[in-house]
C-alpha atoms as a PDB file:
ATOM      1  CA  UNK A   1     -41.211 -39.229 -37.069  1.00  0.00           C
ATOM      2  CA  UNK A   2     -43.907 -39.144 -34.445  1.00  0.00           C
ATOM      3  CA  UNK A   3     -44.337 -42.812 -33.890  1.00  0.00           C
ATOM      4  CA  UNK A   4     -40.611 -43.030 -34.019  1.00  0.00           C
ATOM      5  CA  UNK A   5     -40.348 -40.245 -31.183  1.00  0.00           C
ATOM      6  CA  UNK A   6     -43.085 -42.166 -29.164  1.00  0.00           C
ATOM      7  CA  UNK A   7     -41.747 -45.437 -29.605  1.00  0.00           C
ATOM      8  CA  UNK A   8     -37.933 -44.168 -27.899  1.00  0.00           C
ATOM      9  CA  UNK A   9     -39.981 -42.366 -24.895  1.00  0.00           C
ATOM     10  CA  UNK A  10     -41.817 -46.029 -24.363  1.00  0.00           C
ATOM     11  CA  UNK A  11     -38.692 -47.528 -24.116  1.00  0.00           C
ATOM     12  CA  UNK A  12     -36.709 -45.125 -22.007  1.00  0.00           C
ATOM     13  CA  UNK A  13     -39.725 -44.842 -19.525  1.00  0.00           C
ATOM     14  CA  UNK A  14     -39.541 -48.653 -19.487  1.00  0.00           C
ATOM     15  CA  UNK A  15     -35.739 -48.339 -18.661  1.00  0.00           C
ATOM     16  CA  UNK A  16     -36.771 -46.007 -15.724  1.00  0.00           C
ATOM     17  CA  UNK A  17     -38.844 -48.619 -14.229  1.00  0.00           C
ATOM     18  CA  UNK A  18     -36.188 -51.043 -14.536  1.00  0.00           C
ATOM     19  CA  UNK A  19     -33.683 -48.895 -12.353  1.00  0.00           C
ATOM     20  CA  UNK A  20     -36.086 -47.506 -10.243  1.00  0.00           C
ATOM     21  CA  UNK A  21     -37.072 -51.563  -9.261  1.00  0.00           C
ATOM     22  CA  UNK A  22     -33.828 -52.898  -9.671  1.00  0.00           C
ATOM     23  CA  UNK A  23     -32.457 -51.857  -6.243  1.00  0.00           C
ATOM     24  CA  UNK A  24     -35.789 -53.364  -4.440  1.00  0.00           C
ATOM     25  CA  UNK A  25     -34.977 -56.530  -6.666  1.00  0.00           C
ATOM     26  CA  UNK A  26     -31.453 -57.016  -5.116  1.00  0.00           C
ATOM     27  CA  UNK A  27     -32.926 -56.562  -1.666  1.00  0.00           C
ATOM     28  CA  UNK A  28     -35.360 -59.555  -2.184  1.00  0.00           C
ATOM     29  CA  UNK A  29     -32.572 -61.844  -3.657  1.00  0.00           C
ATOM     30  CA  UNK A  30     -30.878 -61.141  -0.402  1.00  0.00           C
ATOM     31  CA  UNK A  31     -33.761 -62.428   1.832  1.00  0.00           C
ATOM     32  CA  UNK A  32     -34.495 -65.108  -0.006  1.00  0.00           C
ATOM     33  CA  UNK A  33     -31.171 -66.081  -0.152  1.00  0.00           C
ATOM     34  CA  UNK A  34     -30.987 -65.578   3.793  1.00  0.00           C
ATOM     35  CA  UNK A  35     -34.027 -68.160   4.287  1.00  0.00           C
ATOM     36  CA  UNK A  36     -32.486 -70.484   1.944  1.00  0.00           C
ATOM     37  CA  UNK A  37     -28.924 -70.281   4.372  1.00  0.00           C
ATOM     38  CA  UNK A  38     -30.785 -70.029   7.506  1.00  0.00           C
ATOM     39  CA  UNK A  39     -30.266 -73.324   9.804  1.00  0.00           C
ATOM     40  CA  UNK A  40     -32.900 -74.548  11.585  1.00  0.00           C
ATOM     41  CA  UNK A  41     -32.764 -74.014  15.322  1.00  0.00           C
ATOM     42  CA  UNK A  42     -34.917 -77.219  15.958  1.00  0.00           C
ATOM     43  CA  UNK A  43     -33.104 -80.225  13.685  1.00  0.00           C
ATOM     44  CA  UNK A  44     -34.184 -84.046  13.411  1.00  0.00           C
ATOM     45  CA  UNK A  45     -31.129 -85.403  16.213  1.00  0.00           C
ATOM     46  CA  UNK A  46     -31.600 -89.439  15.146  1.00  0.00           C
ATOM     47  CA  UNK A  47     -31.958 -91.077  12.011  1.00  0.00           C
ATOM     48  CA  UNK A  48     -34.211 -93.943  12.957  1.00  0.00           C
ATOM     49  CA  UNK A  49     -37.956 -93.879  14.957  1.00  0.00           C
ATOM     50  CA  UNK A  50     -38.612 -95.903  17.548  1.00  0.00           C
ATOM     51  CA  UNK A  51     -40.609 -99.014  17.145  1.00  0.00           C
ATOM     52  CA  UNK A  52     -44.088 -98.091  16.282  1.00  0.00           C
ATOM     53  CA  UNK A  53     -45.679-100.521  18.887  1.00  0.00           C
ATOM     54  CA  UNK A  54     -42.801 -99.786  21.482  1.00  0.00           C
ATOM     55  CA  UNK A  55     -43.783 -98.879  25.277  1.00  0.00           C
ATOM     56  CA  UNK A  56     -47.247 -97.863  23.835  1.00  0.00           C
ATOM     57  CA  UNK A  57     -49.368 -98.488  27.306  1.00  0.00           C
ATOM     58  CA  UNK A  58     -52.109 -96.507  28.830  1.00  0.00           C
ATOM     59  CA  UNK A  59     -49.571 -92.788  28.887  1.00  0.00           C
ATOM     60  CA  UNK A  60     -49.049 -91.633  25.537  1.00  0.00           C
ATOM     61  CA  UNK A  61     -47.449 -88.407  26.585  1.00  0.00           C
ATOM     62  CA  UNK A  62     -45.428 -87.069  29.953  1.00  0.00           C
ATOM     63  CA  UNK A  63     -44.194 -84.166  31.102  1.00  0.00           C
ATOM     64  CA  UNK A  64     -41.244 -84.900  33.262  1.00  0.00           C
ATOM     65  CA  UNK A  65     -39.480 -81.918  35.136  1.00  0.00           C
ATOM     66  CA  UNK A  66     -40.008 -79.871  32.414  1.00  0.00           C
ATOM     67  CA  UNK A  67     -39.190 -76.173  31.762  1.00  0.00           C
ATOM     68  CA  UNK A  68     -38.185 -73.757  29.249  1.00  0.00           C
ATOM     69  CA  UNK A  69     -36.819 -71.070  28.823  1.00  0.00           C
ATOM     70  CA  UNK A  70     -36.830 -68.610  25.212  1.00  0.00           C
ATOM     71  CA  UNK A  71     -33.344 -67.695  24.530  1.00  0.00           C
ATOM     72  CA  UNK A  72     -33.858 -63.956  24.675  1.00  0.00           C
ATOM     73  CA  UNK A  73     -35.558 -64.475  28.280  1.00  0.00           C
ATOM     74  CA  UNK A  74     -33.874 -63.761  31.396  1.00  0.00           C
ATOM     75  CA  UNK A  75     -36.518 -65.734  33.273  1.00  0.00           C
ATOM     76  CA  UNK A  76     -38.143 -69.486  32.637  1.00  0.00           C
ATOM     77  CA  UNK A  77     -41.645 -69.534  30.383  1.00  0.00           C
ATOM     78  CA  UNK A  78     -42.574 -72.934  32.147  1.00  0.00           C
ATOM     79  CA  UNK A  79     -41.375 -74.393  35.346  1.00  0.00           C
ATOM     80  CA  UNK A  80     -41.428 -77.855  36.462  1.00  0.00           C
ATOM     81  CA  UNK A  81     -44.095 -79.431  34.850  1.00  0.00           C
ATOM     82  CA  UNK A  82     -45.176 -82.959  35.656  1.00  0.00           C
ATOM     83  CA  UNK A  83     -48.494 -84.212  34.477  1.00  0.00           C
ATOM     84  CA  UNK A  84     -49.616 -87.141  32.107  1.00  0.00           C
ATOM     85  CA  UNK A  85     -52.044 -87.518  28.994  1.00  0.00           C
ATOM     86  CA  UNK A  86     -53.793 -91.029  29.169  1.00  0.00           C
ATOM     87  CA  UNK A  87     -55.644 -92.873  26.439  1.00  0.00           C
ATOM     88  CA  UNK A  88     -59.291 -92.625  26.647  1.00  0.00           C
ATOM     89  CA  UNK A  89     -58.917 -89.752  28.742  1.00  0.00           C
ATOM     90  CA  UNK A  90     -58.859 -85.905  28.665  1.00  0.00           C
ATOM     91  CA  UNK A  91     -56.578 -83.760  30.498  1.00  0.00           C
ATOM     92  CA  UNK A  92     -57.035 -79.711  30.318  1.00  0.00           C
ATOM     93  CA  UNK A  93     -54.701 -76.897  31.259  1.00  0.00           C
ATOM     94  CA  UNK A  94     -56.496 -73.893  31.821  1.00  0.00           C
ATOM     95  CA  UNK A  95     -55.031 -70.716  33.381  1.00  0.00           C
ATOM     96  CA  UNK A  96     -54.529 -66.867  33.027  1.00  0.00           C
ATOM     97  CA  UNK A  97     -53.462 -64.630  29.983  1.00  0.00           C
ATOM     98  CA  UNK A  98     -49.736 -65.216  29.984  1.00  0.00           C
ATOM     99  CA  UNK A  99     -49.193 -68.114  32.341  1.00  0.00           C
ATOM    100  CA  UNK A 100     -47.453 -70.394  29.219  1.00  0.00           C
ATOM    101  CA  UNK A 101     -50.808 -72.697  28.378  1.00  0.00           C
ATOM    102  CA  UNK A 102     -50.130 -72.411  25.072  1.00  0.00           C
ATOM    103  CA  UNK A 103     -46.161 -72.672  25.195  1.00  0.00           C
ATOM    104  CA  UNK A 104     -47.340 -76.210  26.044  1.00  0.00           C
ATOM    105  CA  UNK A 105     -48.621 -77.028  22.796  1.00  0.00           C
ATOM    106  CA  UNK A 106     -45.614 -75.379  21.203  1.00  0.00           C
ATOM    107  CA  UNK A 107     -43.280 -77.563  23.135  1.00  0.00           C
ATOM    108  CA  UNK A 108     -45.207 -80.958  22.320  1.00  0.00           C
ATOM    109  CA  UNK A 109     -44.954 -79.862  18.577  1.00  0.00           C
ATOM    110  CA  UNK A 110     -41.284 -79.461  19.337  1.00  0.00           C
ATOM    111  CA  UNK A 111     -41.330 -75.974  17.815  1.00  0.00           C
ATOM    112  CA  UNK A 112     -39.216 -75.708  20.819  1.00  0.00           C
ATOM    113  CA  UNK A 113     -37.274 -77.681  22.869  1.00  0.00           C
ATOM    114  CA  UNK A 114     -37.208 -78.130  26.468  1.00  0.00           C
ATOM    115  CA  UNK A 115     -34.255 -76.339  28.577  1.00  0.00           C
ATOM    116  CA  UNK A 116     -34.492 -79.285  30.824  1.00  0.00           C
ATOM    117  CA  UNK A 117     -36.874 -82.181  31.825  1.00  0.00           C
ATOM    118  CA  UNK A 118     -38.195 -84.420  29.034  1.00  0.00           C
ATOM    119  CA  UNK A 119     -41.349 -84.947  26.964  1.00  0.00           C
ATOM    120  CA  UNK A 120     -42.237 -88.776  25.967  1.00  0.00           C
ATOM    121  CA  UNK A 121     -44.332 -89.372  23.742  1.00  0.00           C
ATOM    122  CA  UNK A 122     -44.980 -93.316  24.561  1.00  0.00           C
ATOM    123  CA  UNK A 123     -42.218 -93.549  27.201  1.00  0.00           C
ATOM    124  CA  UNK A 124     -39.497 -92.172  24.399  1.00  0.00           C
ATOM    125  CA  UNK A 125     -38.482 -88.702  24.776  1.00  0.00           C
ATOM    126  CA  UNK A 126     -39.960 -86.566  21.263  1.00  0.00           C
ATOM    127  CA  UNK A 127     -36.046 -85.044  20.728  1.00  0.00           C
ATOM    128  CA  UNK A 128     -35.272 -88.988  20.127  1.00  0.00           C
ATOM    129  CA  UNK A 129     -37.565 -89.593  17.162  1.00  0.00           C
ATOM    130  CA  UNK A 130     -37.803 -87.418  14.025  1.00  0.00           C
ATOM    131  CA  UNK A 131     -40.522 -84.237  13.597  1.00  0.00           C
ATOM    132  CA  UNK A 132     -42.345 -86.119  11.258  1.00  0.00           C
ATOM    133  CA  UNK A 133     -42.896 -89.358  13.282  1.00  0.00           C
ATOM    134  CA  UNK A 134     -44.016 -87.071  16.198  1.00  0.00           C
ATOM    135  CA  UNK A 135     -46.496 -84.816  14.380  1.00  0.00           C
ATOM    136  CA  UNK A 136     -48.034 -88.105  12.780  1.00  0.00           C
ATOM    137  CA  UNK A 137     -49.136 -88.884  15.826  1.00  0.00           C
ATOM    138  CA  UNK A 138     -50.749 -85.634  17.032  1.00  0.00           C
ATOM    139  CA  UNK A 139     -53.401 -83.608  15.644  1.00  0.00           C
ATOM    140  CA  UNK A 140     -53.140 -79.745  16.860  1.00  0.00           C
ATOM    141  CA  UNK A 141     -55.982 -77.412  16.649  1.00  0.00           C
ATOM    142  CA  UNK A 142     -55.372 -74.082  16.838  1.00  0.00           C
ATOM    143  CA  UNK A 143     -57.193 -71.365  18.239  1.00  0.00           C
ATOM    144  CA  UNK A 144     -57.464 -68.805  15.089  1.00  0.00           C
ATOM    145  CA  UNK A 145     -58.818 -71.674  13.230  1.00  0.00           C
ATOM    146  CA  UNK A 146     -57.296 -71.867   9.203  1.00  0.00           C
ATOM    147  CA  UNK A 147     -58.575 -73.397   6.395  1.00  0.00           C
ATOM    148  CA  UNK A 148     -56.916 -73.615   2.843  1.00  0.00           C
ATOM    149  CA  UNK A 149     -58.324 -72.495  -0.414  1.00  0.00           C
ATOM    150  CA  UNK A 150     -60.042 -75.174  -2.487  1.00  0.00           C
ATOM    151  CA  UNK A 151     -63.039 -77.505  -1.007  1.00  0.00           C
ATOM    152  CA  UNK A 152     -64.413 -78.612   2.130  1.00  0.00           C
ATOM    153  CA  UNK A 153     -62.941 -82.125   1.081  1.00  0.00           C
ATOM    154  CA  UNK A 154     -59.512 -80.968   0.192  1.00  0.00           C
ATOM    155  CA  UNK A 155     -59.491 -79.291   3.722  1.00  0.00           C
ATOM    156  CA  UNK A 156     -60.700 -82.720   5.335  1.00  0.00           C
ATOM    157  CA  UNK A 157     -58.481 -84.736   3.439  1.00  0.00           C
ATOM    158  CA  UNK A 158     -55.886 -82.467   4.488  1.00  0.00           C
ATOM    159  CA  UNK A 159     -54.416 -84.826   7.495  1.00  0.00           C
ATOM    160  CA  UNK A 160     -55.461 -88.467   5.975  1.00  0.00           C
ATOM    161  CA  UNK A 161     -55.221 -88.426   1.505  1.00  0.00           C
ATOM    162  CA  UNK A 162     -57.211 -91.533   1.837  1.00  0.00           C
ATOM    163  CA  UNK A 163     -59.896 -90.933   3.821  1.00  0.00           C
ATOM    164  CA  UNK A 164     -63.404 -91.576   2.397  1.00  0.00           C
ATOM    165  CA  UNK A 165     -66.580 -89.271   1.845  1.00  0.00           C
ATOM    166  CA  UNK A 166     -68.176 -91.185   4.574  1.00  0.00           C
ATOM    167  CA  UNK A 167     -65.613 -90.654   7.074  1.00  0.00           C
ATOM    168  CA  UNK A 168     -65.205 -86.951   6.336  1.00  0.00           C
ATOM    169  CA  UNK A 169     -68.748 -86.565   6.714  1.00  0.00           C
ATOM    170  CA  UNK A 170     -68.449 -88.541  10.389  1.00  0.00           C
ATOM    171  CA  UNK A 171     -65.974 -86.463  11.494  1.00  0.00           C
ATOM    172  CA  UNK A 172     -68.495 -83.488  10.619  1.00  0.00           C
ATOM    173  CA  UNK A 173     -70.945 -84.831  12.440  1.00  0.00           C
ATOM    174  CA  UNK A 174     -68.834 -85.462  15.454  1.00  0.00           C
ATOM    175  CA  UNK A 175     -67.327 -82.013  15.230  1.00  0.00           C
ATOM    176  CA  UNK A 176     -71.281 -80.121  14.920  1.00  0.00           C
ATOM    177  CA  UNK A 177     -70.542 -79.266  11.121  1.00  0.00           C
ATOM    178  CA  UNK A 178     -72.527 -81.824   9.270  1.00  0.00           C
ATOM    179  CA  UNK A 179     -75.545 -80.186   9.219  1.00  0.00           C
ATOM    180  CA  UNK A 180     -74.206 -77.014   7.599  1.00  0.00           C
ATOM    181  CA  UNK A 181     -72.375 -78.777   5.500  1.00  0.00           C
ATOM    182  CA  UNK A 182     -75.321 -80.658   3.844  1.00  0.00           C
ATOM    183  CA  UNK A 183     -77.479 -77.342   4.168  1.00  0.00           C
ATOM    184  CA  UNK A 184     -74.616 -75.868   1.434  1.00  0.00           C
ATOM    185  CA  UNK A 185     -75.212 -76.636  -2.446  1.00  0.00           C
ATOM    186  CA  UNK A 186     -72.325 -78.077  -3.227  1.00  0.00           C
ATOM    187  CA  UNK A 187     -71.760 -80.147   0.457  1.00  0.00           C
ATOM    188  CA  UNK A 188     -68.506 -81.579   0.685  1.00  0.00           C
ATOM    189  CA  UNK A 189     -67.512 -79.788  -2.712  1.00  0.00           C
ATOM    190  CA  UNK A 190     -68.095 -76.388  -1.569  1.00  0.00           C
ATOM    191  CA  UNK A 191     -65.781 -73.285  -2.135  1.00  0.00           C
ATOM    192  CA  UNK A 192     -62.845 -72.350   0.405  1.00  0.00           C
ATOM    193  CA  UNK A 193     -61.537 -69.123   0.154  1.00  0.00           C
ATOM    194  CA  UNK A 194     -58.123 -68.678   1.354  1.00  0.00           C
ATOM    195  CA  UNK A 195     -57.999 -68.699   5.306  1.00  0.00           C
ATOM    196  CA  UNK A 196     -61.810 -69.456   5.107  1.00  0.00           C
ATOM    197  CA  UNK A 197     -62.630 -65.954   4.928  1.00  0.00           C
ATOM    198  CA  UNK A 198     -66.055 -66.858   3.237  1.00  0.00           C
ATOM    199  CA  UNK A 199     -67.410 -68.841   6.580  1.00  0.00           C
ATOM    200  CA  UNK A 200     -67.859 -67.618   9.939  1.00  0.00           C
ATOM    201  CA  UNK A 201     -65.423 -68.126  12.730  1.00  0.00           C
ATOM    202  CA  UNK A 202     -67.760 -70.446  14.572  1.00  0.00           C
ATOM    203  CA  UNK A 203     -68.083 -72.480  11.099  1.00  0.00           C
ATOM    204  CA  UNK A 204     -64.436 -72.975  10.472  1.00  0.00           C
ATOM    205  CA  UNK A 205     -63.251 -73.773  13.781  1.00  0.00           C
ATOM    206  CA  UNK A 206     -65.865 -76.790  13.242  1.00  0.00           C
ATOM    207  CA  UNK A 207     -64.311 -77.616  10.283  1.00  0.00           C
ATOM    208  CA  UNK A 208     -60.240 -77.342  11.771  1.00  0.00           C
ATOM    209  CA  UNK A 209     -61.802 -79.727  14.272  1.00  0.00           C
ATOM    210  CA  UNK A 210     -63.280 -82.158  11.432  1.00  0.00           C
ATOM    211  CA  UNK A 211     -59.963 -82.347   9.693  1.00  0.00           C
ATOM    212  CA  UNK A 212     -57.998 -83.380  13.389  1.00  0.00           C
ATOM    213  CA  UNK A 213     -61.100 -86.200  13.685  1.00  0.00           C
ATOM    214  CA  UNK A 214     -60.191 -87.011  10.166  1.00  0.00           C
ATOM    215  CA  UNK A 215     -56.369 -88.138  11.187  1.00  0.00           C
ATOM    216  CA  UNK A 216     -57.400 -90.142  13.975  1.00  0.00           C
ATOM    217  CA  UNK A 217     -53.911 -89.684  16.337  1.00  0.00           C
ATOM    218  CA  UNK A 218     -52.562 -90.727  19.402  1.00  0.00           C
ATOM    219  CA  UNK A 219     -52.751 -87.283  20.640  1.00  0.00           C
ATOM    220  CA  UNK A 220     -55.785 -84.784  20.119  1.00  0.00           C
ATOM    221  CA  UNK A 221     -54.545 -80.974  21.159  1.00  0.00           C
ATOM    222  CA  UNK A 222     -57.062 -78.488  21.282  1.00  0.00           C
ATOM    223  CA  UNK A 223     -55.493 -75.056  21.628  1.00  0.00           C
ATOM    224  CA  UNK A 224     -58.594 -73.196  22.949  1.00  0.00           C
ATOM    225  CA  UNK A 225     -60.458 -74.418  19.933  1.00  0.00           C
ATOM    226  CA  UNK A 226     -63.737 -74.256  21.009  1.00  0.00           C
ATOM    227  CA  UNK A 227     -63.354 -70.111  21.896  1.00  0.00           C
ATOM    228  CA  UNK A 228     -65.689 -69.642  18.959  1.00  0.00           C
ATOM    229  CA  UNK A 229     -68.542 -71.974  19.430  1.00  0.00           C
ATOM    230  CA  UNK A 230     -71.263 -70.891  21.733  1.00  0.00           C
ATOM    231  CA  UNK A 231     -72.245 -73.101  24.850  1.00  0.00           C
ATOM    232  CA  UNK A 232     -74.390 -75.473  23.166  1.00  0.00           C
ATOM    233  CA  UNK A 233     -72.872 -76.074  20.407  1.00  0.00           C
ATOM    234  CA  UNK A 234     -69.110 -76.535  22.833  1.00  0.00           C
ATOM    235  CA  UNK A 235     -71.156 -78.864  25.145  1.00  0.00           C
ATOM    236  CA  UNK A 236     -72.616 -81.336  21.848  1.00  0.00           C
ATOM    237  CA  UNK A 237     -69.150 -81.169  20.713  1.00  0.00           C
ATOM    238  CA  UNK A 238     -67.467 -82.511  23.577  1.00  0.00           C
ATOM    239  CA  UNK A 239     -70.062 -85.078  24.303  1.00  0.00           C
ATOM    240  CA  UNK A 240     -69.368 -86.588  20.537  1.00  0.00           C
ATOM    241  CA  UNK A 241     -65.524 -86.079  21.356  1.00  0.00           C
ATOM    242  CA  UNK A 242     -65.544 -88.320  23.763  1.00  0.00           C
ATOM    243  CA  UNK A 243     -67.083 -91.499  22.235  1.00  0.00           C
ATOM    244  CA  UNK A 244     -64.989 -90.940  19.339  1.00  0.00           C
ATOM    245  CA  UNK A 245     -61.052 -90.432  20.719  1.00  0.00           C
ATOM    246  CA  UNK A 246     -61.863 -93.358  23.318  1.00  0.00           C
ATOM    247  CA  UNK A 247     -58.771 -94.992  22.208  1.00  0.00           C
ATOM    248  CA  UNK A 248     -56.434 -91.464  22.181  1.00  0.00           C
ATOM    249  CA  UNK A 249     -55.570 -88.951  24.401  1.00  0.00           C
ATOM    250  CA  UNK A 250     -57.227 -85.251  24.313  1.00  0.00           C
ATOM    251  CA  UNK A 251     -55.313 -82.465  25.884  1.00  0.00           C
ATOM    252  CA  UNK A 252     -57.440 -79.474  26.014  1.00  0.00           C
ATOM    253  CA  UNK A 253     -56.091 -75.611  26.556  1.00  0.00           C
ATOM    254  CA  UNK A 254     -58.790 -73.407  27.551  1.00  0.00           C
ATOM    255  CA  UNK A 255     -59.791 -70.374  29.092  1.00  0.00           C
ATOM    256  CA  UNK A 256     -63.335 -71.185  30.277  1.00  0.00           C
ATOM    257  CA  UNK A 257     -64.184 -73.037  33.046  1.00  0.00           C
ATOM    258  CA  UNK A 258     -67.266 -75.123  31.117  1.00  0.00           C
ATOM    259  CA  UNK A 259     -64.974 -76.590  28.537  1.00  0.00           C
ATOM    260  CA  UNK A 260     -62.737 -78.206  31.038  1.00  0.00           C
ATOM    261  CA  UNK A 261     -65.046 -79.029  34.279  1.00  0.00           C
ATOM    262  CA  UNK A 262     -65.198 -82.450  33.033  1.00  0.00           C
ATOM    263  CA  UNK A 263     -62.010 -83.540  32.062  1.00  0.00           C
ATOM    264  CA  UNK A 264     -60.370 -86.889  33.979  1.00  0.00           C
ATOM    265  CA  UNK A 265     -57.439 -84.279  35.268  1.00  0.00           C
ATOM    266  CA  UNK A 266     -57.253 -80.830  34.785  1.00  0.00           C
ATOM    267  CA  UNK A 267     -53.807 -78.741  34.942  1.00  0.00           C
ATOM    268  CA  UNK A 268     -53.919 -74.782  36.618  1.00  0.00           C
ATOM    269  CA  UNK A 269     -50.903 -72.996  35.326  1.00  0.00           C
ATOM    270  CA  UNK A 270     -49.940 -69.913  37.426  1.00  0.00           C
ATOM    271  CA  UNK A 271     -46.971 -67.688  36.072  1.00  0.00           C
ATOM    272  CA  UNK A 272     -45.309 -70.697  34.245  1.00  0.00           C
ATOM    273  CA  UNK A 273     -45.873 -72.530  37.531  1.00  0.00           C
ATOM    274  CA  UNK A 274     -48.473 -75.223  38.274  1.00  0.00           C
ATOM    275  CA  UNK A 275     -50.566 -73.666  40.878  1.00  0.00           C
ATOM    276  CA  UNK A 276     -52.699 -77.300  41.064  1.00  0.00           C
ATOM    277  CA  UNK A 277     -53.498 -80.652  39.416  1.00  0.00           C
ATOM    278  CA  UNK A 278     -57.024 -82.682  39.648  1.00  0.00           C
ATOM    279  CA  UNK A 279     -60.613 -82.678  39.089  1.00  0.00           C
ATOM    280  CA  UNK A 280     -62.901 -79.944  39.144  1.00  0.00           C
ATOM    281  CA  UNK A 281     -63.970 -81.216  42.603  1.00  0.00           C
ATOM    282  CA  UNK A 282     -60.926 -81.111  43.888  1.00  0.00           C
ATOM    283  CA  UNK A 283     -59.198 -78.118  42.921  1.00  0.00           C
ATOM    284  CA  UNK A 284     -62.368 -75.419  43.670  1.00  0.00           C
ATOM    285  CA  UNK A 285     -61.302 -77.374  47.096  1.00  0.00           C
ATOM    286  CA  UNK A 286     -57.376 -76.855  47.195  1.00  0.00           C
ATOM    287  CA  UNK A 287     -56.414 -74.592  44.360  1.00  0.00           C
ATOM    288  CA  UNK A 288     -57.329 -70.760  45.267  1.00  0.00           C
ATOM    289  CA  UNK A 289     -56.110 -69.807  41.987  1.00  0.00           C
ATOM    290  CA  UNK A 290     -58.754 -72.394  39.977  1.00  0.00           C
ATOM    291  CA  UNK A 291     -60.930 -71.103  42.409  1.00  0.00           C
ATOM    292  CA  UNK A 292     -60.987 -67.714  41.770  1.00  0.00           C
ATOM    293  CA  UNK A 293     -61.097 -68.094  38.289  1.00  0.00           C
ATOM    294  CA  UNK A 294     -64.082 -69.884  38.070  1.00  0.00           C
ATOM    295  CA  UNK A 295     -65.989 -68.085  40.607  1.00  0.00           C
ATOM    296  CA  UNK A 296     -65.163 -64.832  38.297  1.00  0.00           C
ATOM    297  CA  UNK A 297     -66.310 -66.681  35.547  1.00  0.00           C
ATOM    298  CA  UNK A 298     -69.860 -68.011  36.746  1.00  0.00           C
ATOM    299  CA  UNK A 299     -70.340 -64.749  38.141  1.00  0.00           C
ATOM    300  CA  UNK A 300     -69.682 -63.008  34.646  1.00  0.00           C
ATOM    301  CA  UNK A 301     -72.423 -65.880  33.425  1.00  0.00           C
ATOM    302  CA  UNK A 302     -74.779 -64.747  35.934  1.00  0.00           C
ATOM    303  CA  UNK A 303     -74.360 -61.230  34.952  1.00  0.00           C
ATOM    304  CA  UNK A 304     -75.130 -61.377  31.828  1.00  0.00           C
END
């Protein structure tokens, strides 16, 4: 009689649960169904690519009159840009918190698109091609650097299936994370925890930048990517980035002066605005805002 007794209190507790859940249940059915319903707000607007070896010359992308606005904004993000990424060179944007550096990025991704002006990416404008031809031909690094759970291959291998343990391990090299790499037991088969949690931040922004090498794309973006690395390790990197994207074009978003000095043109972004366009030379010349930024810069270097 006991067991009997127990046995109906198991299964009416179990019944509890059940109603107690079921309510939080139907909830989740309803956002799930929501995502599956929801439209995109950025669709594919053409069915066929352009020519792969169409207008391909020395620009690979353009800015053209370009600003945008977020649809919940009474004011534009970005106004009027016009500036050009060339093969074999680099161009930076570098600018304050909030002046729309990295809104840039967003818009070459075309996780938005433009309220007016154009982007071309090869003289055709990136809402004429599908997302997937366009992001084939970039490589975006991030600035909170990711990596997926598995191996340091399977991270690699990521942007290119068919890549080989040789050029993984070039990439490293070029992107200052052979030599840990080796130093590890396993090398290239090493452990990834989820998000890389089991490598330092310096360590797996090497690696995001290995796995952008890997892809080798028209268009290297490098969303303040190099925030992480200290200044030896930035300056290596960038000396090896330049021998190997000789036939792409780097666009570099940054927030200190050193990573940029060097680039063929550099972009100041004031307020959405561009506040000046040129070398380093030139703008500590014309551009008070680049200016002032660097000079509080080297003197926070000096400081310290």
């Amino acid at each position: 009689m006991i067991e009997y007794t127990l046995m109906v209190m198991f299964f009416l507790m179990m019944a509890q649960m059940v109603i107690l859940t079921l309510p939080r249940a139907l909830e989740c059915c309803g956002r799930i169904q929501a995502v599956l319903d929801h439209t995109p707000e950025i669709r594919d607007l053409v069915e066929k690519n352009p020519a792969e070896d169409s207008h391909k010359g020395k620009t690979v992308l353009a800015f053209k009159d370009v600003s945008f606005r977020f649809a919940d904004a009474e004011e534009n993000t970005l106004n009027h840009l016009n500036f050009e990424c060339k093969r074999g060179e680099t161009t930076a944007i570098i600018g304050g918190t909030g002046s729309g550096k990295s809104t840039v990025a967003s818009l070459i991704l075309r996780f938005h698109d433009v309220t007016s002006g154009e982007i071309c990416l090869n003289g055709t404008d990136i809402r004429k091609m599908k997302q997937s031809f366009l992001r084939d031909h970039l490589a975006y690094v991030q600035q909170k650097a990711w990596l997926f759970s598995g191996t340091i291959q399977s991270n690699l291998c990521y942007s290119r299936k068919d890549a080989s343990e040789e050029e993984l391990m070039h990439a490293a090299e070029v992107a200052q994370a052979g030599e840990f790499i080796r130093s590890l037991p396993d090398g290239l088969q090493s452990f990834v925890a989820q998000g890389g949690t089991n490598f330092s931040g310096g360590q797996k922004q090497r690696l995001s930048i290995a796995r952008a090498l890997v892809k080798k794309p028209e268009l290297y973006i490098f969303d303040d990517s190099f925030s992480a690395l200290d200044f030896k390790t930035d300056a290596a990197l960038r000396k090896a980035l330049a021998k190997e994207t000789e036939d792409a074009a780097v666009l570099i978003i940054a927030q200190r002066v050193s990573t940029i000095r060097h680039a063929n043109c550099i972009v100041v972004l004031n307020e959405g605005e561009m506040a000046g366009i040129g070398t380093h030379e030139e703008l500590l010349e014309t551009c008070p805002v680049y200016r002032e930024i660097y000079e509080s810069q080297t003197k926070e270097a000096q400081e310290s």
